[in-house]
N, C-alpha and C. Protein backbone atom coordinates (compact mmCIF):
# COMPACT_ATOMS: atom_id res chain seq x y z
N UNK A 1 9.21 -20.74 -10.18
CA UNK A 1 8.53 -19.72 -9.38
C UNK A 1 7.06 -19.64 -9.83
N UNK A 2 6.11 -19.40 -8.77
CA UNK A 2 4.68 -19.94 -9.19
C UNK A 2 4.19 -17.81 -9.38
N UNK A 3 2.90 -17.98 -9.65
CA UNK A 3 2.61 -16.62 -10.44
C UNK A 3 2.37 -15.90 -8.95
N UNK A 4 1.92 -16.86 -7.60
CA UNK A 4 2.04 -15.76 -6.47
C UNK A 4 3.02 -15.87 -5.88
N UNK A 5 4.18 -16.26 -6.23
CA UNK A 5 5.74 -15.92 -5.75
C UNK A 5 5.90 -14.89 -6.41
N UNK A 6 5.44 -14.29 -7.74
CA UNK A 6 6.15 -13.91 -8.61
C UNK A 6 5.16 -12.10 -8.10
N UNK A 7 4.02 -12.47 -7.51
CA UNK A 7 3.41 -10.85 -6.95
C UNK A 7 3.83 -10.66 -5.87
N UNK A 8 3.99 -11.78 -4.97
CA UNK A 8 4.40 -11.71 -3.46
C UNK A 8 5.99 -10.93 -3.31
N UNK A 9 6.74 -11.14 -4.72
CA UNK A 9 8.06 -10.60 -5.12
C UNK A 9 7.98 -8.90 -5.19
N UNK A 10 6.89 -9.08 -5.86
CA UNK A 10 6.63 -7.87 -6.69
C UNK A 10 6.77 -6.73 -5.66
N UNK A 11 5.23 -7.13 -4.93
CA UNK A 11 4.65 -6.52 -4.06
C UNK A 11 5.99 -5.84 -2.99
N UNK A 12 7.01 -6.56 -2.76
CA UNK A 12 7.76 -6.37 -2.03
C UNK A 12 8.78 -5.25 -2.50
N UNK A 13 8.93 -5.67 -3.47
CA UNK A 13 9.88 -4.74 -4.98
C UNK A 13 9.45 -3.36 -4.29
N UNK A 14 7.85 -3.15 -5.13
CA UNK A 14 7.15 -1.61 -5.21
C UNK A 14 7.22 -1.05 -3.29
N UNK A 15 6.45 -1.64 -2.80
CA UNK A 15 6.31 -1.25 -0.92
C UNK A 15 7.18 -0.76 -0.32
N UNK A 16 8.46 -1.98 -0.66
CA UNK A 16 9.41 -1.87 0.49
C UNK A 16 10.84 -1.19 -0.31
N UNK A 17 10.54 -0.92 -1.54
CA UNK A 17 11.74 -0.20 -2.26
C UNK A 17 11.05 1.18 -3.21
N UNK A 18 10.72 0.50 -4.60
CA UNK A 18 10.12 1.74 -5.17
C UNK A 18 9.60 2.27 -4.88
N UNK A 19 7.96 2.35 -4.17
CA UNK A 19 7.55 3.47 -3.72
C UNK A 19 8.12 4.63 -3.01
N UNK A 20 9.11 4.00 -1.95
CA UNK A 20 9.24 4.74 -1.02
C UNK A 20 10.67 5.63 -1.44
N UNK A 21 11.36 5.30 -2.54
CA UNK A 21 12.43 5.23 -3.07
C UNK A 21 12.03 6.86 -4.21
N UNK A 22 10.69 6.88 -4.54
CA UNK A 22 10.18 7.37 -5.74
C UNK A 22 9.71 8.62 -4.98
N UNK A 23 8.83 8.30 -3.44
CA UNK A 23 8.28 9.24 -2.99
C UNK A 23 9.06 10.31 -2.26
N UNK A 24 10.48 10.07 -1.66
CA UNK A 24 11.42 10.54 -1.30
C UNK A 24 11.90 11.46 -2.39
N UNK A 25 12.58 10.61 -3.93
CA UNK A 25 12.75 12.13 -4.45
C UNK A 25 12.02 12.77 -4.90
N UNK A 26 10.59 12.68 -5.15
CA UNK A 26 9.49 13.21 -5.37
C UNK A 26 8.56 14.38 -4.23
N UNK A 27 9.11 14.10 -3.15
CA UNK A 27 8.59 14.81 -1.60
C UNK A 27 7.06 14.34 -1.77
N UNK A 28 6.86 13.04 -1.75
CA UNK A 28 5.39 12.62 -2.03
C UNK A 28 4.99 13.05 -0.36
N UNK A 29 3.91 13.49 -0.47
CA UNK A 29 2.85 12.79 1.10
C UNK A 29 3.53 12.24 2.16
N UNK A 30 3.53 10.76 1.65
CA UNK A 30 4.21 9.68 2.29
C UNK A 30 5.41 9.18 1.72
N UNK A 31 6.56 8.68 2.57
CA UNK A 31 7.68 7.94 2.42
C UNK A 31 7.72 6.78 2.59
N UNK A 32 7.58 6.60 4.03
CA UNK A 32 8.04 5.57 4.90
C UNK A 32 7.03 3.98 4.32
N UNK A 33 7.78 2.91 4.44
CA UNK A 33 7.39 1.73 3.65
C UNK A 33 6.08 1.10 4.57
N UNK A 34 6.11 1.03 5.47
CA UNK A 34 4.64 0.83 6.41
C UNK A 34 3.62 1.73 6.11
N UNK A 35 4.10 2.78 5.80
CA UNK A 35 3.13 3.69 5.13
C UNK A 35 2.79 3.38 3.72
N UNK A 36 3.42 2.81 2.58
CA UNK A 36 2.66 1.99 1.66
C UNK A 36 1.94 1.20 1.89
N UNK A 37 2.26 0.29 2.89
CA UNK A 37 2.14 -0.87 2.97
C UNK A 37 0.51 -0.86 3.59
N UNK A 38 0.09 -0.16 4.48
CA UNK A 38 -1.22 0.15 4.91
C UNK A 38 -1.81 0.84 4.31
N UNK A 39 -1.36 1.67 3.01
CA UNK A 39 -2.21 2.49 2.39
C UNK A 39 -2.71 1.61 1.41
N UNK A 40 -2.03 0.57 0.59
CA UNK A 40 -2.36 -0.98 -0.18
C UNK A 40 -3.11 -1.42 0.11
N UNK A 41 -2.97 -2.08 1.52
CA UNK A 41 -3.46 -3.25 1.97
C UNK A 41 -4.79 -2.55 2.26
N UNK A 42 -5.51 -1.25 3.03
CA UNK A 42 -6.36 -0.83 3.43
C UNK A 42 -7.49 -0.42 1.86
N UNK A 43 -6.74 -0.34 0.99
CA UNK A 43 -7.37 -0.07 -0.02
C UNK A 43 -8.14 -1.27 -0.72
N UNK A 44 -7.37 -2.29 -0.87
CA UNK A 44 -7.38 -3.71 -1.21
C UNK A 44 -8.49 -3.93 -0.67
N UNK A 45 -8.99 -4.27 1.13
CA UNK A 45 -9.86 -5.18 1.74
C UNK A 45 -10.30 -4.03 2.07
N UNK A 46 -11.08 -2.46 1.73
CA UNK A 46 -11.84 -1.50 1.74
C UNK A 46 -11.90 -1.17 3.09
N UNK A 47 -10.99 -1.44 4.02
CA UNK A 47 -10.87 -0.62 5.38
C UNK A 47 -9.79 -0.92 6.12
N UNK A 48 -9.89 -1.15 7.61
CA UNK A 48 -8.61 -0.91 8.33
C UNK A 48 -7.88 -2.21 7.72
N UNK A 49 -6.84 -2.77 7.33
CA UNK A 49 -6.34 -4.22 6.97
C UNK A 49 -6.42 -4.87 8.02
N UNK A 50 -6.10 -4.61 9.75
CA UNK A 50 -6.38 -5.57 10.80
C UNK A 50 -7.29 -6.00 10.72
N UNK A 51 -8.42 -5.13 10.48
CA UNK A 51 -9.77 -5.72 10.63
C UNK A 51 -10.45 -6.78 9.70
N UNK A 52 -9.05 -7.25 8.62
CA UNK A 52 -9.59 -8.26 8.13
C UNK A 52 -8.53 -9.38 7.61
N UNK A 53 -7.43 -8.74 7.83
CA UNK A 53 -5.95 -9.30 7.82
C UNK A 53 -5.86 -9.38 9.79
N UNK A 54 -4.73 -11.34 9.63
CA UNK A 54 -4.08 -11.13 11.74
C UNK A 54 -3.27 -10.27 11.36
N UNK A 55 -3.01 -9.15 12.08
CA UNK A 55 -1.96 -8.11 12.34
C UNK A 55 -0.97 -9.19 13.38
N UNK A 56 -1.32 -10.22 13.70
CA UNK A 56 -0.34 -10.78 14.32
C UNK A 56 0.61 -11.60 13.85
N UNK A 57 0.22 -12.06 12.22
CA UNK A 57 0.90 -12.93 11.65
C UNK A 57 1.72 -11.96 10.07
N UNK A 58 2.70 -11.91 10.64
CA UNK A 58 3.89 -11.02 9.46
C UNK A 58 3.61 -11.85 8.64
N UNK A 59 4.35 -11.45 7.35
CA UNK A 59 3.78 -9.97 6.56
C UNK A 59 2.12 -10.31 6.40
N UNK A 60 1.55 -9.36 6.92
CA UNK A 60 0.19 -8.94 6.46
C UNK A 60 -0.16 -9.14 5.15
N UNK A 61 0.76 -8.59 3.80
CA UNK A 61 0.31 -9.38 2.84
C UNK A 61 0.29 -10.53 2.10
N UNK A 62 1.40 -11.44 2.84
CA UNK A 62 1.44 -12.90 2.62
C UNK A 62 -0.44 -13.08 2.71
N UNK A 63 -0.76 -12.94 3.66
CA UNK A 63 -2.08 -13.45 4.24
C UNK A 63 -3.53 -13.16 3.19
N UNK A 64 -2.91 -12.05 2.01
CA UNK A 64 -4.44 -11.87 0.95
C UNK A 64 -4.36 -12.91 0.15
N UNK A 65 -5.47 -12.95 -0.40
CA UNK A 65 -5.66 -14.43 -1.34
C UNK A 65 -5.02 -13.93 -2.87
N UNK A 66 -5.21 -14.73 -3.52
CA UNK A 66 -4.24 -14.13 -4.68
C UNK A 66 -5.36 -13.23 -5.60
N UNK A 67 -6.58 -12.92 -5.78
CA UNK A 67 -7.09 -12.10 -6.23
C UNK A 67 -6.83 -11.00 -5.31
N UNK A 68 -6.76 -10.69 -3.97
CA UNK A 68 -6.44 -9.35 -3.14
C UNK A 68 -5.08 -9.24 -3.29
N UNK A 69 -4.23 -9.64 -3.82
CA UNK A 69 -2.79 -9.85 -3.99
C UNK A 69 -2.22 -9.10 -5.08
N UNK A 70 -3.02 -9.91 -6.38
CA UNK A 70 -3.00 -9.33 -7.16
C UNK A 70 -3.23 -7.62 -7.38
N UNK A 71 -4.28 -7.60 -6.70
CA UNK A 71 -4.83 -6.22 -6.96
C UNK A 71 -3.88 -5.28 -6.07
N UNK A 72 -3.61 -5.32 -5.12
CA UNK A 72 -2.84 -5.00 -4.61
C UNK A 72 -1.61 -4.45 -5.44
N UNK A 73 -0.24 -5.60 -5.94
CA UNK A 73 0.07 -5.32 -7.45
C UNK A 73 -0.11 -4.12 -8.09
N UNK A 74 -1.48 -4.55 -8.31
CA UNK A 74 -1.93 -3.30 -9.32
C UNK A 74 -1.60 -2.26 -8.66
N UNK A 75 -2.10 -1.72 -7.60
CA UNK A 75 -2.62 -0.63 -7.13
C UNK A 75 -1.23 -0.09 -7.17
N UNK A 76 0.08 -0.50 -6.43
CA UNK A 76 1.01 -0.18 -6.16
C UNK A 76 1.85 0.13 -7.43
N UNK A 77 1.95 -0.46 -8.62
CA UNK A 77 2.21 0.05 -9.86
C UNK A 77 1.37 1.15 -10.14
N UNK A 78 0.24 1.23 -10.04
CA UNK A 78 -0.58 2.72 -10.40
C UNK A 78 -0.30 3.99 -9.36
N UNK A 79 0.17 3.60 -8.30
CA UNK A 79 0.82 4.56 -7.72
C UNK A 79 2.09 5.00 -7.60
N UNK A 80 2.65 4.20 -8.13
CA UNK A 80 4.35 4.48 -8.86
C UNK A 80 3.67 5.29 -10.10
N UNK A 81 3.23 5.14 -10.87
CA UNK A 81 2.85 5.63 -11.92
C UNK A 81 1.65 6.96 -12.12
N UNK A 82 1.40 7.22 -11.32
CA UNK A 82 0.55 8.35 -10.89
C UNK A 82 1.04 8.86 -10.18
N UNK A 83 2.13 8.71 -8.62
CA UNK A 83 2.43 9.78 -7.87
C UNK A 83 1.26 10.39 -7.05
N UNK A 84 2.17 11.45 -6.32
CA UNK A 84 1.55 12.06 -5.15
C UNK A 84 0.06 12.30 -5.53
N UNK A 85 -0.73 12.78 -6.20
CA UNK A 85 -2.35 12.43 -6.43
C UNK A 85 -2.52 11.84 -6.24
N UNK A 86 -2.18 10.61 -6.64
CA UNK A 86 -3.13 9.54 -6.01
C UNK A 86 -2.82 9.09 -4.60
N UNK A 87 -1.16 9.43 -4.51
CA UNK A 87 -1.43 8.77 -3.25
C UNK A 87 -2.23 9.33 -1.85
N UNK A 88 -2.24 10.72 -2.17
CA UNK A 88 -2.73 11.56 -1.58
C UNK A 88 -4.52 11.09 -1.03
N UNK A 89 -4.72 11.10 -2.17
CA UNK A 89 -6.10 10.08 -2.29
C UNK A 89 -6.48 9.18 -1.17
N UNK A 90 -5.37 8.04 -1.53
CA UNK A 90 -5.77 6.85 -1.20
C UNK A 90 -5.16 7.08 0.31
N UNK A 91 -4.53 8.02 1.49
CA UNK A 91 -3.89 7.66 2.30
C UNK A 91 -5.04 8.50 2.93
N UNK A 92 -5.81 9.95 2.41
CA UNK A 92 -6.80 10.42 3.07
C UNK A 92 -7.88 9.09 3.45
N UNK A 93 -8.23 8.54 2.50
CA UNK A 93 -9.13 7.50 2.74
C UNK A 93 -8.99 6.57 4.22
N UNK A 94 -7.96 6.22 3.99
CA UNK A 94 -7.04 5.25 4.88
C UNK A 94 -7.36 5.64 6.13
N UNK A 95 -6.70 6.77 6.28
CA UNK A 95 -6.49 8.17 7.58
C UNK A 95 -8.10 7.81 7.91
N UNK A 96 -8.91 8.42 7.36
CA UNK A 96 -10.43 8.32 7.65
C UNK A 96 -10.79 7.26 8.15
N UNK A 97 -10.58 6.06 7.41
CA UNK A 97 -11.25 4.41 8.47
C UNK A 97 -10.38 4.55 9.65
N UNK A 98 -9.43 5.06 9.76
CA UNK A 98 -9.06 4.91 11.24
C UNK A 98 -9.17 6.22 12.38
N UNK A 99 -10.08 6.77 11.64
CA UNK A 99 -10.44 8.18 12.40
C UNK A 99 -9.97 9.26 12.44
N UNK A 100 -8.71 9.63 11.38
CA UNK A 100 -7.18 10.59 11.56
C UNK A 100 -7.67 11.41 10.73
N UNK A 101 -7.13 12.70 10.90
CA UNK A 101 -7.47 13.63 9.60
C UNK A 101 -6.31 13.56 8.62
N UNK A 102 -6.84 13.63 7.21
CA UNK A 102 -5.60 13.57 6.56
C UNK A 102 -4.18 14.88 6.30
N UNK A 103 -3.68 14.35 5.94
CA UNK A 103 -2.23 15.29 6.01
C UNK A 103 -2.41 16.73 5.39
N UNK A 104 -2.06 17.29 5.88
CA UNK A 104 -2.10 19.00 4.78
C UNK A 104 -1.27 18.97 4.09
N UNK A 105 -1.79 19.61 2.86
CA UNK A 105 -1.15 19.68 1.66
C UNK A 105 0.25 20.71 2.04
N UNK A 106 1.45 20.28 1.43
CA UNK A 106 2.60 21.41 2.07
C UNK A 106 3.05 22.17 0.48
């Protein structure tokens, strides 16, 4: 297994299980795994991910290079590991490049 099988794994691990797994019993913000998954990826390439990822070619993050990959990685471990602050953070941001207001605090 090469070292971007081994984030491309990862990445999938945290997105499509832990996060959403963590934020549920946590009552984070966000749950839902598309909702990691764009809050990552938008953070990663500093705006909408279509706009620099094909939204036409699944998975969207197959398609970052392995330094945006990596980081990515990161980000998603630091938000397992930080919780609702940050994610809170990073999904207002998100919300904003695409024009949305962010969520109220409950």
């Amino acid at each position: 297994m090469t070292d971007r099988d081994r984030l491309l794994a990862r990445y999938r691990e945290l997105v499509l299980g832990e996060l959403p797994r963590r934020a549920r019993e946590g009552r984070w913000v966000v749950t839902a795994d598309h909702c990691f998954g764009r809050i990552v990826l938008d953070t990663v390439v500093g705006g909408r991910w279509y706009d620099v990822l094909d939204r036409r070619r699944s998975p969207a993050f197959a398609q970052l290079d392995d330094e945006r990959l990596a980081a990515a990685v990161a980000l998603a471990e630091r938000i397992l590991a930080e919780g609702d602050p940050l994610l809170r953070e990073l999904d207002a941001r998100s919300l904003a490049w695409r024009g949305k207001p962010a969520k109220r605090a409950s």
